[in-house]
Protein backbone atom coordinates (compact mmCIF):
# COMPACT_ATOMS: atom_id res chain seq x y z
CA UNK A 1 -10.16 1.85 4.92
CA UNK A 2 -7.18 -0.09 2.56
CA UNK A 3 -7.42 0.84 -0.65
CA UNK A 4 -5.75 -2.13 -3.52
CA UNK A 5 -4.14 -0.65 -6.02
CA UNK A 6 -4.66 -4.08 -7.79
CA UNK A 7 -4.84 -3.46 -11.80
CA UNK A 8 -7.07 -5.19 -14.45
CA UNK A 9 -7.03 -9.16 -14.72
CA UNK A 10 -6.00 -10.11 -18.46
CA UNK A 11 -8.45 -12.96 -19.07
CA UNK A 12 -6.61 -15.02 -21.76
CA UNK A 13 -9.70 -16.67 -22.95
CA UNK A 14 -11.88 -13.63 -23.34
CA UNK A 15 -14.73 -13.77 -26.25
CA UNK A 16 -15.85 -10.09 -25.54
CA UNK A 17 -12.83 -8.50 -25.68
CA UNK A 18 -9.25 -9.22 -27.36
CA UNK A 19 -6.59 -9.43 -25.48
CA UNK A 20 -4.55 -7.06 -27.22
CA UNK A 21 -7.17 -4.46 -25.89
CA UNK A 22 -6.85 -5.63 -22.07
CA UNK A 23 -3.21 -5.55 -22.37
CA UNK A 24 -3.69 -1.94 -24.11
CA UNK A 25 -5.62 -1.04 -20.90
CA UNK A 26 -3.62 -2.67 -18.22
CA UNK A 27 -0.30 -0.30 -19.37
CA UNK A 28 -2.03 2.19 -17.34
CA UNK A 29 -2.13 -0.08 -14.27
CA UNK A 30 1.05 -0.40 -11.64
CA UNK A 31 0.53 -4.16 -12.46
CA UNK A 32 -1.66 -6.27 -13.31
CA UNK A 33 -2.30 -10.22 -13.91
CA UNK A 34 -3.22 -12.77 -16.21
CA UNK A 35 -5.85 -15.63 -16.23
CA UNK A 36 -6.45 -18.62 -18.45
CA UNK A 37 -10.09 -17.79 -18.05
CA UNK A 38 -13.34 -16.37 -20.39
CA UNK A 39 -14.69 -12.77 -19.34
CA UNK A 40 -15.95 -13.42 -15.76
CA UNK A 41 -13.43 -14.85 -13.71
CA UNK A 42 -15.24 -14.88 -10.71
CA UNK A 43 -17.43 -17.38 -12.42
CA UNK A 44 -15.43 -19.74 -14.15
CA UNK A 45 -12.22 -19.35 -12.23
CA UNK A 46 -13.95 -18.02 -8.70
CA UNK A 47 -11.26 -19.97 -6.22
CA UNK A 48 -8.55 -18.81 -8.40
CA UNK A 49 -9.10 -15.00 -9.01
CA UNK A 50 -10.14 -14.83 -4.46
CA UNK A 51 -6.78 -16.36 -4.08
CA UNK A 52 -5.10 -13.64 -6.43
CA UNK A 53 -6.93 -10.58 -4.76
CA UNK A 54 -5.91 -11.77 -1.31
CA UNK A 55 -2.30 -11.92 -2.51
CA UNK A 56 -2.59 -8.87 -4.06
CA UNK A 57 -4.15 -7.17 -0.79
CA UNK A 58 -1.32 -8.98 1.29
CA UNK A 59 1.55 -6.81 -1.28
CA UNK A 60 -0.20 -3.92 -0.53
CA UNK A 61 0.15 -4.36 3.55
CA UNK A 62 4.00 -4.43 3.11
C-alpha cells in the first residue's frame, strides 16, 4: 500500500482558522500547498484539490 507524504493544504480563505496558524502547522510538513479556498476544499474547490492529490501521489511514484 503507497503511502503520500502529502502535507496540509493552506486554505487562503479560511474563516475557522487563520492562516498564520496553518502556515505554523504546515512547517512540520515536507511540503505542503496553498488554496484560494474557505475550510473544506473538497467542497468548494472539489475538482481542484483531486487534481492536486493526484499530482502529489504522481511525485511520490518517482
Amino acid at each position: 500500500m503507497h503511502q503520500s507524504q502529502c502535507g496540509p493544504d493552506l486554505c487562503e480563505q479560511d474563516q475557522a482558522l487563520p492562516l498564520a496558524f496553518q502556515e505554523a502547522m504546515a512547517v512540520r510538513s515536507e511540503r505542503s500547498y496553498r488554496l484560494p479556498t474557505s475550510h473544506s476544499p473538497f467542497l468548494s474547490a472539489p475538482a481542484r484539490l483531486a487534481r492536486l492529490i493526484t499530482a502529489d501521489a504522481g511525485l511520490q511514484q518517482s
